[in-house]
N, C-alpha and C. Protein backbone atom coordinates (compact mmCIF):
# COMPACT_ATOMS: atom_id res chain seq x y z
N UNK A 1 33.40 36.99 22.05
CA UNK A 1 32.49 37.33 20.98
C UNK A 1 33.27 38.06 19.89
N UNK A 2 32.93 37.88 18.59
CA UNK A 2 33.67 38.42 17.35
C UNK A 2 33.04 39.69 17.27
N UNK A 3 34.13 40.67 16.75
CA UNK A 3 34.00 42.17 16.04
C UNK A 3 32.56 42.39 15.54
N UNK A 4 32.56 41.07 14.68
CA UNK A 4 30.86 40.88 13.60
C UNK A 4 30.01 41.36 14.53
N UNK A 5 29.82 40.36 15.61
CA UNK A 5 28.75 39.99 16.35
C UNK A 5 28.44 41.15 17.42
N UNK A 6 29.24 41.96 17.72
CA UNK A 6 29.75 42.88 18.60
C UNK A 6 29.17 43.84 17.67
N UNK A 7 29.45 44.13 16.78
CA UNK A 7 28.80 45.03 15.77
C UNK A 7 27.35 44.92 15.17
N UNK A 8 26.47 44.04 15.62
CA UNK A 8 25.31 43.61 15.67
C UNK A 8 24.49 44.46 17.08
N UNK A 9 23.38 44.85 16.70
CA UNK A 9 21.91 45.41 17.79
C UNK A 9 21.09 44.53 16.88
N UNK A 10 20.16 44.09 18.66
CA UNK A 10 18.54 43.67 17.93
C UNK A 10 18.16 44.92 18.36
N UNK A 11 16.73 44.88 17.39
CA UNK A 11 15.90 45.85 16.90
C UNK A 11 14.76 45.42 17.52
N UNK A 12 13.62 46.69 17.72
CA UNK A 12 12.29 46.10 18.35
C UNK A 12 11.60 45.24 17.56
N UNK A 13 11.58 45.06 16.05
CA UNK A 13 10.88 43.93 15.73
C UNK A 13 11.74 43.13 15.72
N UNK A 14 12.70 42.60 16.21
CA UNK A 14 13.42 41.26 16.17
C UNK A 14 14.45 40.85 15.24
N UNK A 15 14.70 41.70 14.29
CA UNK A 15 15.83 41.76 13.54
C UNK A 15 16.84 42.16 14.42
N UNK A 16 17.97 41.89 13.50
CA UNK A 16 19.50 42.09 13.95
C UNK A 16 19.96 43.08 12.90
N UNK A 17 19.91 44.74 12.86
CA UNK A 17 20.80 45.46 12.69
C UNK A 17 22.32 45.71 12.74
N UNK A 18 22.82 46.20 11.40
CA UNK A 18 24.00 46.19 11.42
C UNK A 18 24.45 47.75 12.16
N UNK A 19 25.71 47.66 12.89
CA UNK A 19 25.68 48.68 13.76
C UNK A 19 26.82 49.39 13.79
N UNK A 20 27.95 48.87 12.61
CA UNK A 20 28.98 49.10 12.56
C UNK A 20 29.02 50.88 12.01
N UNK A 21 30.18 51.28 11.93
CA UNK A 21 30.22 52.78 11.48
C UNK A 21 29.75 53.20 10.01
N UNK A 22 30.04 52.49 9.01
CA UNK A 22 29.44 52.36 7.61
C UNK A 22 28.50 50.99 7.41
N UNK A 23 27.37 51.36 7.09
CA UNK A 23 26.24 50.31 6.78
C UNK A 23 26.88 49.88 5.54
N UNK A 24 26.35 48.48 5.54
CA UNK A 24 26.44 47.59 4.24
C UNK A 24 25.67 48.32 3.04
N UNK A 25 26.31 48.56 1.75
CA UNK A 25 25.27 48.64 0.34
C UNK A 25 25.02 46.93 -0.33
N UNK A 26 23.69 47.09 -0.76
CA UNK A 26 23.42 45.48 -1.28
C UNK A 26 23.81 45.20 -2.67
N UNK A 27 24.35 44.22 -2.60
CA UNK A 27 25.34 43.82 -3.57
C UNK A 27 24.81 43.99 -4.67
N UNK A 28 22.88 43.56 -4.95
CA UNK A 28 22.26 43.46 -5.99
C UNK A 28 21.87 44.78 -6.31
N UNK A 29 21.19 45.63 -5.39
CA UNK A 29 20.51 47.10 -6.26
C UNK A 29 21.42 47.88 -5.65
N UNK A 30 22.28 48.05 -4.96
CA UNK A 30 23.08 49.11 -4.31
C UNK A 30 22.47 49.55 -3.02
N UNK A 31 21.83 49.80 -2.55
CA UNK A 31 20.83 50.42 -1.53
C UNK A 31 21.63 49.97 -0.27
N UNK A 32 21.95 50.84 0.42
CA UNK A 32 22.46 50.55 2.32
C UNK A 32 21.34 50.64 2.51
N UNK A 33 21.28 49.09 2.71
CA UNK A 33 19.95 48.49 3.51
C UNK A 33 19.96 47.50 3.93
N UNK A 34 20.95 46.47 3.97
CA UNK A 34 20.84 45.44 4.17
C UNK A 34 20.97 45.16 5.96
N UNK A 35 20.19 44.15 6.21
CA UNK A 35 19.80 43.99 7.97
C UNK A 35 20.39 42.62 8.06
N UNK A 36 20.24 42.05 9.41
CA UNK A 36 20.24 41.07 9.50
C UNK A 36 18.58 40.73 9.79
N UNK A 37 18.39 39.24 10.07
CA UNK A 37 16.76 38.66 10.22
C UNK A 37 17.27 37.67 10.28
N UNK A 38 15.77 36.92 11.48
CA UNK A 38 16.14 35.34 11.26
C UNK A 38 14.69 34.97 11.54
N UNK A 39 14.28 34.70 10.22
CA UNK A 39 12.88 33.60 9.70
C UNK A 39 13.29 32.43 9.11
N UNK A 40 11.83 32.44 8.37
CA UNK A 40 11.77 31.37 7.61
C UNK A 40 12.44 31.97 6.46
N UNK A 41 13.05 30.89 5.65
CA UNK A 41 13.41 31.50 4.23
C UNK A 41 13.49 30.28 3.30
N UNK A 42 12.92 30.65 1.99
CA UNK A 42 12.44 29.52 1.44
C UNK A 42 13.66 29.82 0.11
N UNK A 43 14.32 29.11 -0.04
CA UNK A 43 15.23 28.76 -1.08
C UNK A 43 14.71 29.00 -2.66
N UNK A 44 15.60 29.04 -3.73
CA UNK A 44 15.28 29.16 -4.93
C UNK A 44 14.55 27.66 -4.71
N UNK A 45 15.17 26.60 -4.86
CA UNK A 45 14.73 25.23 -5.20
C UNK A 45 13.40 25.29 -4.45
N UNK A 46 12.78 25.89 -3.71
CA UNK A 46 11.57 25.85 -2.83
C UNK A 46 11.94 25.07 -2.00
N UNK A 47 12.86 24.87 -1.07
CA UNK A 47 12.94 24.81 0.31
C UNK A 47 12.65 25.68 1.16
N UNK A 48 12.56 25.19 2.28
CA UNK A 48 11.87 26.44 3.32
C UNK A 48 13.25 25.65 4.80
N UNK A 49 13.44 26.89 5.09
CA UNK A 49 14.58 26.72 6.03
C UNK A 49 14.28 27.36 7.65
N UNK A 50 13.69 26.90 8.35
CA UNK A 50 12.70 27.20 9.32
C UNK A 50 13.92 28.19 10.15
N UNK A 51 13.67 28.96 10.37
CA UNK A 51 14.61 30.20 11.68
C UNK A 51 16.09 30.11 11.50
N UNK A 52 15.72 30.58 10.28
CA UNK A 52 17.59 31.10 9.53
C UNK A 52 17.62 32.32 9.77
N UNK A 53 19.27 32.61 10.18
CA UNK A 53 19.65 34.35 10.74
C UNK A 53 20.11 34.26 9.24
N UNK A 54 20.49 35.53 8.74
CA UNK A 54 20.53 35.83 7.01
C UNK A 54 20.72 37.31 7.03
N UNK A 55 21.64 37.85 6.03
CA UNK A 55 21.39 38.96 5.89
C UNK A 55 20.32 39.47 4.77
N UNK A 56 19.97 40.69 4.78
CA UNK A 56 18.48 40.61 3.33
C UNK A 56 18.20 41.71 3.30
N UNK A 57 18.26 42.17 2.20
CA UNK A 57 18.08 43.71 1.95
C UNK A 57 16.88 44.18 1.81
N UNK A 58 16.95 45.24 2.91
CA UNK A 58 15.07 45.47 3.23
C UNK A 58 14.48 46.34 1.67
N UNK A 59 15.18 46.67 0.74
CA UNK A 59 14.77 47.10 -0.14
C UNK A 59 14.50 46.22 -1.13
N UNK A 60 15.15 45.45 -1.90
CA UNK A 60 15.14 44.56 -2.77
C UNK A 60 14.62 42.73 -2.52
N UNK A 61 15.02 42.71 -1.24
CA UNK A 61 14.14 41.69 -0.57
C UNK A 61 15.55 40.29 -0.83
N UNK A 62 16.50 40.62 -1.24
CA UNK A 62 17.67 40.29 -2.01
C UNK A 62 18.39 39.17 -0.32
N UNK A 63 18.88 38.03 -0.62
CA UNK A 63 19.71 37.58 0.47
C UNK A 63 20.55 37.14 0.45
N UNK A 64 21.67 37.10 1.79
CA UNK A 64 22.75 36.67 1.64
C UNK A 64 23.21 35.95 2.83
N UNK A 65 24.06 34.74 2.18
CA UNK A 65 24.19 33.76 3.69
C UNK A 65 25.75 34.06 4.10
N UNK A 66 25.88 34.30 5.21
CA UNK A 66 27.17 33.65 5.92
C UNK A 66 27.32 32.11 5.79
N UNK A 67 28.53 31.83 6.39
CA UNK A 67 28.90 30.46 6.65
C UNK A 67 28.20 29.87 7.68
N UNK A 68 27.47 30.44 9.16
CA UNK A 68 26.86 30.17 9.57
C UNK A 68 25.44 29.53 9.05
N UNK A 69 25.00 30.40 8.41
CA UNK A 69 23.77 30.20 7.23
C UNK A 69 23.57 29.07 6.62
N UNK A 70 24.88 29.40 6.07
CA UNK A 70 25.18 27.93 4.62
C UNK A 70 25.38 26.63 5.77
N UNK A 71 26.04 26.49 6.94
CA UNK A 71 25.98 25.43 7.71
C UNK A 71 24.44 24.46 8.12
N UNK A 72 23.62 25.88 7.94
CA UNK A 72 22.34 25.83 8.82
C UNK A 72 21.62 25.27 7.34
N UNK A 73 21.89 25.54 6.18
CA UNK A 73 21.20 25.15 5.07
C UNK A 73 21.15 23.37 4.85
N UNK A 74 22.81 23.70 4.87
CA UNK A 74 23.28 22.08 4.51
C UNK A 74 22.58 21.21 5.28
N UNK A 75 22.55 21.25 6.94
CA UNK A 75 22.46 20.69 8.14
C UNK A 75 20.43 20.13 8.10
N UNK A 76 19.78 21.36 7.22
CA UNK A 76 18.28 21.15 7.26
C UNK A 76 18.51 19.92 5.53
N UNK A 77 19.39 20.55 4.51
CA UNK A 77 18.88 19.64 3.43
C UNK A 77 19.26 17.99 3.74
N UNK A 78 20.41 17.94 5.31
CA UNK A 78 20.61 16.44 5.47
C UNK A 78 19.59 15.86 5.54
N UNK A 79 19.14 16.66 6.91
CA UNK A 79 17.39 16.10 7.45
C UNK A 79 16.66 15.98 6.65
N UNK A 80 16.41 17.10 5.46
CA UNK A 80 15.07 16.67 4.62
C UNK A 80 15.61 15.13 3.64
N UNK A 81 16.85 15.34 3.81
CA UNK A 81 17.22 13.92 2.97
C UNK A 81 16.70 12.69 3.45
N UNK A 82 17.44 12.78 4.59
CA UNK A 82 17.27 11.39 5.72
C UNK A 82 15.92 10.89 5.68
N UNK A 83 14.82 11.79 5.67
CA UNK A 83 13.08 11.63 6.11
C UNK A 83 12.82 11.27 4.47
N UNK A 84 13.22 11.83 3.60
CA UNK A 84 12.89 11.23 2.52
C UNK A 84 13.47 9.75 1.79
N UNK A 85 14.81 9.03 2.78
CA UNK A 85 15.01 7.83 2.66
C UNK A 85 14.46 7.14 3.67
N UNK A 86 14.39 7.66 5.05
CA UNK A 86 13.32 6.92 5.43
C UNK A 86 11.94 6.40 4.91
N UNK A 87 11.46 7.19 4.55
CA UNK A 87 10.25 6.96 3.77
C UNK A 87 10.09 6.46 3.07
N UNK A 88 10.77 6.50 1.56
CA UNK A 88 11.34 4.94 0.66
C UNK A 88 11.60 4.16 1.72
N UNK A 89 12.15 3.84 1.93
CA UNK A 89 12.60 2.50 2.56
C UNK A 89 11.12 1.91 3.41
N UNK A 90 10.44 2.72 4.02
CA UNK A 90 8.56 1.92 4.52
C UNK A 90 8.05 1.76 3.15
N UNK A 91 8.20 2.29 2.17
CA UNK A 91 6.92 2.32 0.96
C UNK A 91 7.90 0.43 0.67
N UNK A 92 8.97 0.79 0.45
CA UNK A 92 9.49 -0.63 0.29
C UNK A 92 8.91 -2.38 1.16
N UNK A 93 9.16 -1.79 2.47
CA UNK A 93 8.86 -2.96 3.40
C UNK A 93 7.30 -2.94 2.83
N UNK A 94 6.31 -1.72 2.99
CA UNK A 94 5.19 -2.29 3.15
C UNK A 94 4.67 -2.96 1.82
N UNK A 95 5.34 -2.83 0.33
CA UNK A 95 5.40 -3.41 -0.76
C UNK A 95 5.65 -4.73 -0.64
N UNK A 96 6.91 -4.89 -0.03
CA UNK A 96 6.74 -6.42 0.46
C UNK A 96 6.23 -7.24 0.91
N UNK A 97 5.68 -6.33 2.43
CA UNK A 97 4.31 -7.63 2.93
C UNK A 97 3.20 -7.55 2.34
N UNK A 98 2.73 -6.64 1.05
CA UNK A 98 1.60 -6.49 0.90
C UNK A 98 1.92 -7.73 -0.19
């Protein structure tokens, strides 16, 4: 297990606290606050990214992805891709036999 992860506690509501000796300040308002969490999180573009771990600053509401994250982003926008060429591709066939 990595230093990171090792330096991680869950919390009674289900977050992942940072546990290291100096807490994170958030990049955007300054505030040591930033946690870890893993919900839903809905993207600028309005995606929604079903049970992403993320860091997010309990003050500003502000987030930030690891590489893990960004893997987990890419990996959901394949899928929403794929279902949306699937889907063209029936509106197609059924254009045809109709």
């Amino acid at each position: 297990m990595s230093s990171y992860h090792q330096n991680m506690q869950q919390s009674d509501k289900g977050q992942l606290a940072l546990s290291g000796k100096e807490p994170l300040p958030c990049p955007d308002c300054g505030k040591v606050s930033l946690i870890r969490v893993k919900n839903d999180c809905t993207l600028l573009d309005g995606t929604v990214v079903p049970n992403l771990e993320r860091l997010q600053c309990s003050s500003c509401k502000a987030n930030f992805f690891d590489v893990p994250a960004m893997d987990a982003i890419s990996a959901h926008r394949r899928k929403i891709s794929r279902k949306d060429t699937d889907m063209q591709s029936r509106k197609k066939q059924d254009t045809k036999i109709a």
